[in-house]
C-alpha atoms as a PDB file:
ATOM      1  CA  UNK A   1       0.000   0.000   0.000  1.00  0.00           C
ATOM      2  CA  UNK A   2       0.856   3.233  -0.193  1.00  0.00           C
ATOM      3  CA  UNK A   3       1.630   6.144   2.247  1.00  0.00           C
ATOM      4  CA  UNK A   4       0.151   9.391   3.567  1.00  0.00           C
ATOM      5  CA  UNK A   5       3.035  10.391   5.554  1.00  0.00           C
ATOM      6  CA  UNK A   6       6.691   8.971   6.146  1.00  0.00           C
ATOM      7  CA  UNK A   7       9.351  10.348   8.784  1.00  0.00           C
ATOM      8  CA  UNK A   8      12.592   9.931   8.818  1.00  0.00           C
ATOM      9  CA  UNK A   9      14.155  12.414  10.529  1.00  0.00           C
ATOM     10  CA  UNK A  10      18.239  12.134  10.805  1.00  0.00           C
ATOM     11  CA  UNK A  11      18.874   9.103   8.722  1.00  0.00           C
ATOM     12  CA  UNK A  12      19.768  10.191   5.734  1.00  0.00           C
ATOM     13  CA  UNK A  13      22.664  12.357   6.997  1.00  0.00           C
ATOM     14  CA  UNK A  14      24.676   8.915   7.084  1.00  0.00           C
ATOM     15  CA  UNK A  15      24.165   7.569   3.741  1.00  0.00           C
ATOM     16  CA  UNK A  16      26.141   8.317   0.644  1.00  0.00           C
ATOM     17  CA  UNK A  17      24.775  10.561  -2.387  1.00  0.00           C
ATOM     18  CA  UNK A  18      23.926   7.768  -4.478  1.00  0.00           C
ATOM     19  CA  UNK A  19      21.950   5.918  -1.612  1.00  0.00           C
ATOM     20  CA  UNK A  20      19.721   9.107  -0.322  1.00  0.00           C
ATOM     21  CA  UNK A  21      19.168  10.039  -4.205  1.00  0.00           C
ATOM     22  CA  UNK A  22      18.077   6.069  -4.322  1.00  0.00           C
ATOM     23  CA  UNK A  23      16.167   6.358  -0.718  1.00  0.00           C
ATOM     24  CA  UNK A  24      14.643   9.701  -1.932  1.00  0.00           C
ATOM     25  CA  UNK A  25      13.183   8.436  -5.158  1.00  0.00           C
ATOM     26  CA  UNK A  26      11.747   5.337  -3.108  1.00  0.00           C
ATOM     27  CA  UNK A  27       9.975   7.246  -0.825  1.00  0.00           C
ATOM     28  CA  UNK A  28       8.538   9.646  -3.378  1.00  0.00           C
ATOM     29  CA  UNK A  29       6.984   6.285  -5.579  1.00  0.00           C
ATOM     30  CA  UNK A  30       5.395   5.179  -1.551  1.00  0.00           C
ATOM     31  CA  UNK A  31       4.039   7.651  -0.841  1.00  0.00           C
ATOM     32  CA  UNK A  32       0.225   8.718  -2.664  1.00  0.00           C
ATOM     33  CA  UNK A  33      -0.093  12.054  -4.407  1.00  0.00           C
ATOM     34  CA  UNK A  34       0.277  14.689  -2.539  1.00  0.00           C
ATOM     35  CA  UNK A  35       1.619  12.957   0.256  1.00  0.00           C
ATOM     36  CA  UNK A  36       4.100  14.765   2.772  1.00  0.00           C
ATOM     37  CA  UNK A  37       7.753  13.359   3.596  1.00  0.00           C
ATOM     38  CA  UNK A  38       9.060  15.073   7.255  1.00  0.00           C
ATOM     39  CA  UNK A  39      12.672  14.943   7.642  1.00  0.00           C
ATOM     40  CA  UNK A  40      15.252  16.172  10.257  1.00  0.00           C
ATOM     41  CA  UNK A  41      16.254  20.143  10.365  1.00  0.00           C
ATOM     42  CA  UNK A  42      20.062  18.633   8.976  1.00  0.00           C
ATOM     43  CA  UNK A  43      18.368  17.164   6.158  1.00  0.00           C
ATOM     44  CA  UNK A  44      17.477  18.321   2.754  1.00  0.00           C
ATOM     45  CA  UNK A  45      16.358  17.168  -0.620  1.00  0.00           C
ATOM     46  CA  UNK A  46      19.028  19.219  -2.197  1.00  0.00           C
ATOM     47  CA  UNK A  47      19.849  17.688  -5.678  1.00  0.00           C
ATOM     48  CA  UNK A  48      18.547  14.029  -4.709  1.00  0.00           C
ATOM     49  CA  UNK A  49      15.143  13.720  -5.742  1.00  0.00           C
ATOM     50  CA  UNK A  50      12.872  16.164  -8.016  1.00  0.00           C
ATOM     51  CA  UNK A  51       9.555  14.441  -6.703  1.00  0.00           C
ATOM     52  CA  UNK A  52       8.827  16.591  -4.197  1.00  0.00           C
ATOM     53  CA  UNK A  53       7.458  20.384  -3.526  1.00  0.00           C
ATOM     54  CA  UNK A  54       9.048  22.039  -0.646  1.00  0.00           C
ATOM     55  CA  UNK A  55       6.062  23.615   1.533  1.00  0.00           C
ATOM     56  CA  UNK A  56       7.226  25.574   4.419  1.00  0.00           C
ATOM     57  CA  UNK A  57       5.062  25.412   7.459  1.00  0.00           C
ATOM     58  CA  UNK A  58       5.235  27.561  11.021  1.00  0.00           C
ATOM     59  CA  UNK A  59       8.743  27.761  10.705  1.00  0.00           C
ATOM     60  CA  UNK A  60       9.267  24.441   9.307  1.00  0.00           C
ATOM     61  CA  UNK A  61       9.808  22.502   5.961  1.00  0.00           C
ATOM     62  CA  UNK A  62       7.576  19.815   4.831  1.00  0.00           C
ATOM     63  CA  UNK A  63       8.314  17.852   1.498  1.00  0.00           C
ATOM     64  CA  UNK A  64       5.178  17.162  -0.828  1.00  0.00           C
ATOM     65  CA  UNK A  65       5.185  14.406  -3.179  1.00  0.00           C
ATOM     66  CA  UNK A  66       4.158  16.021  -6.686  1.00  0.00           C
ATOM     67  CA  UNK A  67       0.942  15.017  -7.821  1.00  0.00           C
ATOM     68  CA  UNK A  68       1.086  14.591 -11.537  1.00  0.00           C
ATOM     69  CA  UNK A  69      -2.734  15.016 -11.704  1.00  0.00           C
ATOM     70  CA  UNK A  70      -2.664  18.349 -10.184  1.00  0.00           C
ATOM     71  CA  UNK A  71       0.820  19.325 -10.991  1.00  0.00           C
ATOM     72  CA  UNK A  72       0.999  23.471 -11.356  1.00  0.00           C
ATOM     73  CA  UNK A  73      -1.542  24.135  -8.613  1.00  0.00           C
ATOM     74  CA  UNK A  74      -0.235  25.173  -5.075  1.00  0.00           C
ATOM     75  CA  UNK A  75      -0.916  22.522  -2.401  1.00  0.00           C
ATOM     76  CA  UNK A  76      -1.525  24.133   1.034  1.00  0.00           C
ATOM     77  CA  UNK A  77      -0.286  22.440   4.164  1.00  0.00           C
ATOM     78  CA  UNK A  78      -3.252  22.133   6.831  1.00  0.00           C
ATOM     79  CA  UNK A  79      -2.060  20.407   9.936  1.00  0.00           C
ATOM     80  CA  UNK A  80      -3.384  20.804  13.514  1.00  0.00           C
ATOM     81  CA  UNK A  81      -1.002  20.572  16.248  1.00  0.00           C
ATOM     82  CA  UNK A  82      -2.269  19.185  19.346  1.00  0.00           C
ATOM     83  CA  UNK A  83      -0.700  20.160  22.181  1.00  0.00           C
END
């Protein structure tokens, strides 16, 4: 099945080039459309993977799987943090 959401915050900081660009790409074809990838504040997409939108969010950076579908239109974040 596919995915909504993935985290994985300060992982990829230990892999190679090659391996997060592999990783990246992965993650991108498990997740659905429009789906959101969270990773740690060390961590960045860079020049890995060209799947994702970045979407900042209250002072942080989320990473939205394109949706080919929809592809052109800005997706807004709308998460609800429960304290």
């Amino acid at each position: 099945g596919k995915f909504d959401i993935i985290f994985c915050r300060n992982v990829l900081i230990y892999f190679s080039a090659e391996l997060k660009r592999d990783i990246l790409n992965r993650m991108a074809q498990a997740l659905v459309p429009g789906g959101y990838l969270f990773l740690g504040s060390t961590e960045t997409l860079a020049s890995y993977c060209d799947e994702f939108d970045t979407v900042r969010h209250q002072g942080g950076i989320v990473y939205q799987v394109k949706d080919k579908a929809t592809a052109g239109t800005a997706n807004k974040v709308n998460f609800q943090m429960r304290r």
